[in-house]
N, C-alpha and C. Protein backbone atom coordinates (compact mmCIF):
# COMPACT_ATOMS: atom_id res chain seq x y z
N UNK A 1 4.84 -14.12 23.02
CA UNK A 1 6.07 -14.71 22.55
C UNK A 1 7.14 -13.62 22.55
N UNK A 2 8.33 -13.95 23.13
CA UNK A 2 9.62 -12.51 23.40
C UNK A 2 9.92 -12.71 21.91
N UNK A 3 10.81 -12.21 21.28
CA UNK A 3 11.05 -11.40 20.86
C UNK A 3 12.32 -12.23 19.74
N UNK A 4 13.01 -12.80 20.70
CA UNK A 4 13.90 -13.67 20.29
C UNK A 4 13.39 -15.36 19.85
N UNK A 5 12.40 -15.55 20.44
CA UNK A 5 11.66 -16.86 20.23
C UNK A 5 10.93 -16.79 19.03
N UNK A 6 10.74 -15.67 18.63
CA UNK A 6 9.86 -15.11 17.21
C UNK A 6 10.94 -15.23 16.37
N UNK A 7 11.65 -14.71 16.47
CA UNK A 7 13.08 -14.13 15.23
C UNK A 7 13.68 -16.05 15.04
N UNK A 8 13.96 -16.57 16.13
CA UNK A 8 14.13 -18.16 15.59
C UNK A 8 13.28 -19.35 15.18
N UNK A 9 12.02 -18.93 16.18
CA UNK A 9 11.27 -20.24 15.62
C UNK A 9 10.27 -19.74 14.33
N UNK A 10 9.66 -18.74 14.07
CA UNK A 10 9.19 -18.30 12.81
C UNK A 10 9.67 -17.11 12.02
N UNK A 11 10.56 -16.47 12.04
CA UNK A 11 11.40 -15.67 11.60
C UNK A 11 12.57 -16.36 10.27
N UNK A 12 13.46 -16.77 10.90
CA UNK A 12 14.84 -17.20 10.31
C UNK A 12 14.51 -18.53 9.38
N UNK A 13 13.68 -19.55 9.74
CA UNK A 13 13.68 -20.38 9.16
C UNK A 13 12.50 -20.60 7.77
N UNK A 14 11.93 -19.39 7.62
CA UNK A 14 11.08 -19.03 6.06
C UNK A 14 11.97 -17.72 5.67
N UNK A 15 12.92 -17.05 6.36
CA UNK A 15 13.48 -15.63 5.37
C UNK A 15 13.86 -16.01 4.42
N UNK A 16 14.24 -17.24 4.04
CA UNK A 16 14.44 -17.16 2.24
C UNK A 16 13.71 -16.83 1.50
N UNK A 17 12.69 -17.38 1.51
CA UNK A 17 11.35 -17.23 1.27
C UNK A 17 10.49 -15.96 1.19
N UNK A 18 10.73 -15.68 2.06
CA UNK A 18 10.18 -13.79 2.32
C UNK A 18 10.97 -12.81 1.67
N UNK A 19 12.32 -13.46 1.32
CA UNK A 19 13.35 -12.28 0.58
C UNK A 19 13.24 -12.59 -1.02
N UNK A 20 12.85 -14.03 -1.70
CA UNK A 20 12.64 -14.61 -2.55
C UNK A 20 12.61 -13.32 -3.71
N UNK A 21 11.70 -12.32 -3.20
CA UNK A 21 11.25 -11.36 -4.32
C UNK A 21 12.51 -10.32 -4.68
N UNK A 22 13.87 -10.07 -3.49
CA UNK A 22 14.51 -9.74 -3.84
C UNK A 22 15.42 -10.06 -4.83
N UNK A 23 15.69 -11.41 -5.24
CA UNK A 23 16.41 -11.48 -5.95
C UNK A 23 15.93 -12.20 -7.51
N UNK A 24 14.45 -12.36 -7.94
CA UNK A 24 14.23 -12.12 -8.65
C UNK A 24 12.95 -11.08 -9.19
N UNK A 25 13.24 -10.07 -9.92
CA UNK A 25 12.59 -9.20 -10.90
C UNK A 25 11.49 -9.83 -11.15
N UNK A 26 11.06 -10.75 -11.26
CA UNK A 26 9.32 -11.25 -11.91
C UNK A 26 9.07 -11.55 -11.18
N UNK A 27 9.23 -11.72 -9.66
CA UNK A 27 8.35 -11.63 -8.50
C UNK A 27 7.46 -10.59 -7.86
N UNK A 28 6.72 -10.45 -7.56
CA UNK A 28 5.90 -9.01 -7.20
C UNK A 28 6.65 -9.04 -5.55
N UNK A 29 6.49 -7.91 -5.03
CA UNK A 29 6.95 -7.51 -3.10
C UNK A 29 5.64 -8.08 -2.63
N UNK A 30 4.91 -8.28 -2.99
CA UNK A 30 3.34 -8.23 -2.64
C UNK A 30 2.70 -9.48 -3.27
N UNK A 31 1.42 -9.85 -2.68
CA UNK A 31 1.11 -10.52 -3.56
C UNK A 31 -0.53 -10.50 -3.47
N UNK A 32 -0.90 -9.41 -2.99
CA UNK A 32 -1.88 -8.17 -3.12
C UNK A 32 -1.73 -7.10 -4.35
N UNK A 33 -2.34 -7.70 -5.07
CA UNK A 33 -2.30 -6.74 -6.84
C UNK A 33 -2.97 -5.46 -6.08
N UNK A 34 -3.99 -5.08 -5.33
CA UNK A 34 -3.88 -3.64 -5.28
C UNK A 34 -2.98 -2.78 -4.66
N UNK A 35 -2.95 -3.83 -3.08
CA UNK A 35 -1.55 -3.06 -2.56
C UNK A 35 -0.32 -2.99 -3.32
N UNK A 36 0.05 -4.52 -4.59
CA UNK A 36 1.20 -3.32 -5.39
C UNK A 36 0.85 -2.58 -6.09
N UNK A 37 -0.29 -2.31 -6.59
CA UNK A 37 -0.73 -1.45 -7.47
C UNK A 37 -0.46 0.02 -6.91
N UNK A 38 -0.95 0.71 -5.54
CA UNK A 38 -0.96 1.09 -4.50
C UNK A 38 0.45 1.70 -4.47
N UNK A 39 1.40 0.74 -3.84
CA UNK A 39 2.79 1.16 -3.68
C UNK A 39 3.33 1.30 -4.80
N UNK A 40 3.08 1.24 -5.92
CA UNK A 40 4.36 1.45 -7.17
C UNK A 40 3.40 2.56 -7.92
N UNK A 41 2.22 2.78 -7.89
CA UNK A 41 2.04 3.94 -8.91
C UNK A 41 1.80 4.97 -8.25
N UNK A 42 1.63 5.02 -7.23
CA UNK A 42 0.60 6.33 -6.28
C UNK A 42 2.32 7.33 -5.59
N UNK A 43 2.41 8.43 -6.01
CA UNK A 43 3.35 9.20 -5.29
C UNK A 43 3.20 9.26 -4.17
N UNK A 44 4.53 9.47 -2.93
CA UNK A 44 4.28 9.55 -1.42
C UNK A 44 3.60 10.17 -0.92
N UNK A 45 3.24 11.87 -1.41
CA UNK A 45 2.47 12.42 -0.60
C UNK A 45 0.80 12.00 -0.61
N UNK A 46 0.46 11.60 -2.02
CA UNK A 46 -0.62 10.54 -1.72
C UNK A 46 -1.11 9.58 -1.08
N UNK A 47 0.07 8.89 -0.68
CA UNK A 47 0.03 7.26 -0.11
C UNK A 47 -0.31 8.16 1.45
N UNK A 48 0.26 9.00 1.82
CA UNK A 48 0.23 9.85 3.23
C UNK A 48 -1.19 10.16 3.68
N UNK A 49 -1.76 11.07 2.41
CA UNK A 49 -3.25 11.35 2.44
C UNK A 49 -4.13 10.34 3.07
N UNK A 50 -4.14 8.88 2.07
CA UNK A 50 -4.81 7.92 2.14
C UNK A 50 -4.91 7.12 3.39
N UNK A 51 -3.71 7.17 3.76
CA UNK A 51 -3.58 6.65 5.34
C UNK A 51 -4.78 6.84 6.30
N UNK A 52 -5.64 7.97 6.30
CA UNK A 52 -6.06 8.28 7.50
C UNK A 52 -7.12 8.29 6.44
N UNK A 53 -8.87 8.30 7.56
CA UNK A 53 -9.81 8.50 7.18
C UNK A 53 -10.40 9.96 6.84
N UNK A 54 -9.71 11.29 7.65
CA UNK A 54 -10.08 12.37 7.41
C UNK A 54 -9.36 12.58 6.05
N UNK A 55 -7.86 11.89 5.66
CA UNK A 55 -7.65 12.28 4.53
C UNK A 55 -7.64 12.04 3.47
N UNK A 56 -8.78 10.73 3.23
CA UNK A 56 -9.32 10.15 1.66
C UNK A 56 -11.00 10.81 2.03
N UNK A 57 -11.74 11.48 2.84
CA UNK A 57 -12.21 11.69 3.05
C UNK A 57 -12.38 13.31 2.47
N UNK A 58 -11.09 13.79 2.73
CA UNK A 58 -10.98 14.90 1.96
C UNK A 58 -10.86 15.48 0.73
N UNK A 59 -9.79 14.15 0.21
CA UNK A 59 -9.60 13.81 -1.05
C UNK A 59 -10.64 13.98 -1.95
N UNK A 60 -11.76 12.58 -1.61
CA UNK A 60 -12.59 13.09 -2.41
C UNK A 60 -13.84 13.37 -2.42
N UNK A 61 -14.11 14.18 -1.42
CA UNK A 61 -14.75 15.22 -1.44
C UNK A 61 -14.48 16.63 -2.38
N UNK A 62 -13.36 16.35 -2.83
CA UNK A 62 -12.28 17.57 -3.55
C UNK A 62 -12.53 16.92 -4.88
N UNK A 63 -12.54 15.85 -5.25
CA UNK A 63 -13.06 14.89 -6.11
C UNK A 63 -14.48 14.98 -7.00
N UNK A 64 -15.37 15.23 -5.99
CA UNK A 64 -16.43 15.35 -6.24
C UNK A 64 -16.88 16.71 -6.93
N UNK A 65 -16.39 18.00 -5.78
CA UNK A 65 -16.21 19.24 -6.40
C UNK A 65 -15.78 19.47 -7.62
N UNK A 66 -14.66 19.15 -7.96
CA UNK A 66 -14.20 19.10 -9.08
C UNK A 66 -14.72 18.30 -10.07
N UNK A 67 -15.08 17.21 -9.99
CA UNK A 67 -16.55 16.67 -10.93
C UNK A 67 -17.82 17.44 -11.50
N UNK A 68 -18.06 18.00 -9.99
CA UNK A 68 -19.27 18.74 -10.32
C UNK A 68 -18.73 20.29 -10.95
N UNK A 69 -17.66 20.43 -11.02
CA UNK A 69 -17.65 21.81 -11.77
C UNK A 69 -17.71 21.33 -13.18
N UNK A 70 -16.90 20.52 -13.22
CA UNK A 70 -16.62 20.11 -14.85
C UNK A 70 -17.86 19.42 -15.36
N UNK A 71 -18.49 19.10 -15.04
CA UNK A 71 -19.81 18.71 -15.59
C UNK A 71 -20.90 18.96 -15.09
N UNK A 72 -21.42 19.49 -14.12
CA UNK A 72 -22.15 20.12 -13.59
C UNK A 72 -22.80 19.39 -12.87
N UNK A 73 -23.78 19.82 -11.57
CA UNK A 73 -24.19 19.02 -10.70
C UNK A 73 -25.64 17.91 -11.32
N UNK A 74 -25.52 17.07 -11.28
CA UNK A 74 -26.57 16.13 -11.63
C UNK A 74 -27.28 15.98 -10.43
């Protein structure tokens, strides 16, 4: 489907709808409680990390370390 056939036949005629959350406050952007959970508490350079598999991968692995110092390895 080009490009322009998208933007009129399913595009334009639900954007009210899709913008809905802009103009009222007790609407969530989302309507995925983790993904807003996700986007509103987690700082950017986190959200960056998480993106990729090497870098939640790293995360917590760093996670773990730090577990196991503070309480020691079980």
């Amino acid at each position: 489907m080009e490009l322009k056939n998208f933007i009129n036949t399913k595009l334009k005629p639900n954007f009210d709808s899709y913008m809905r959350h802009t103009l009222h406050d007790f609407l969530p952007t989302t309507n995925n409680v983790l993904e807003n959970y996700f986007g509103v508490t987690l700082p950017r350079h986190l959200k960056k990390i998480y993106k990729t598999i090497d870098g939640i991968t790293m995360y917590l692995d760093l996670q773990m370390e730090k577990w196991d110092k503070n309480h020691g390895n079980i």
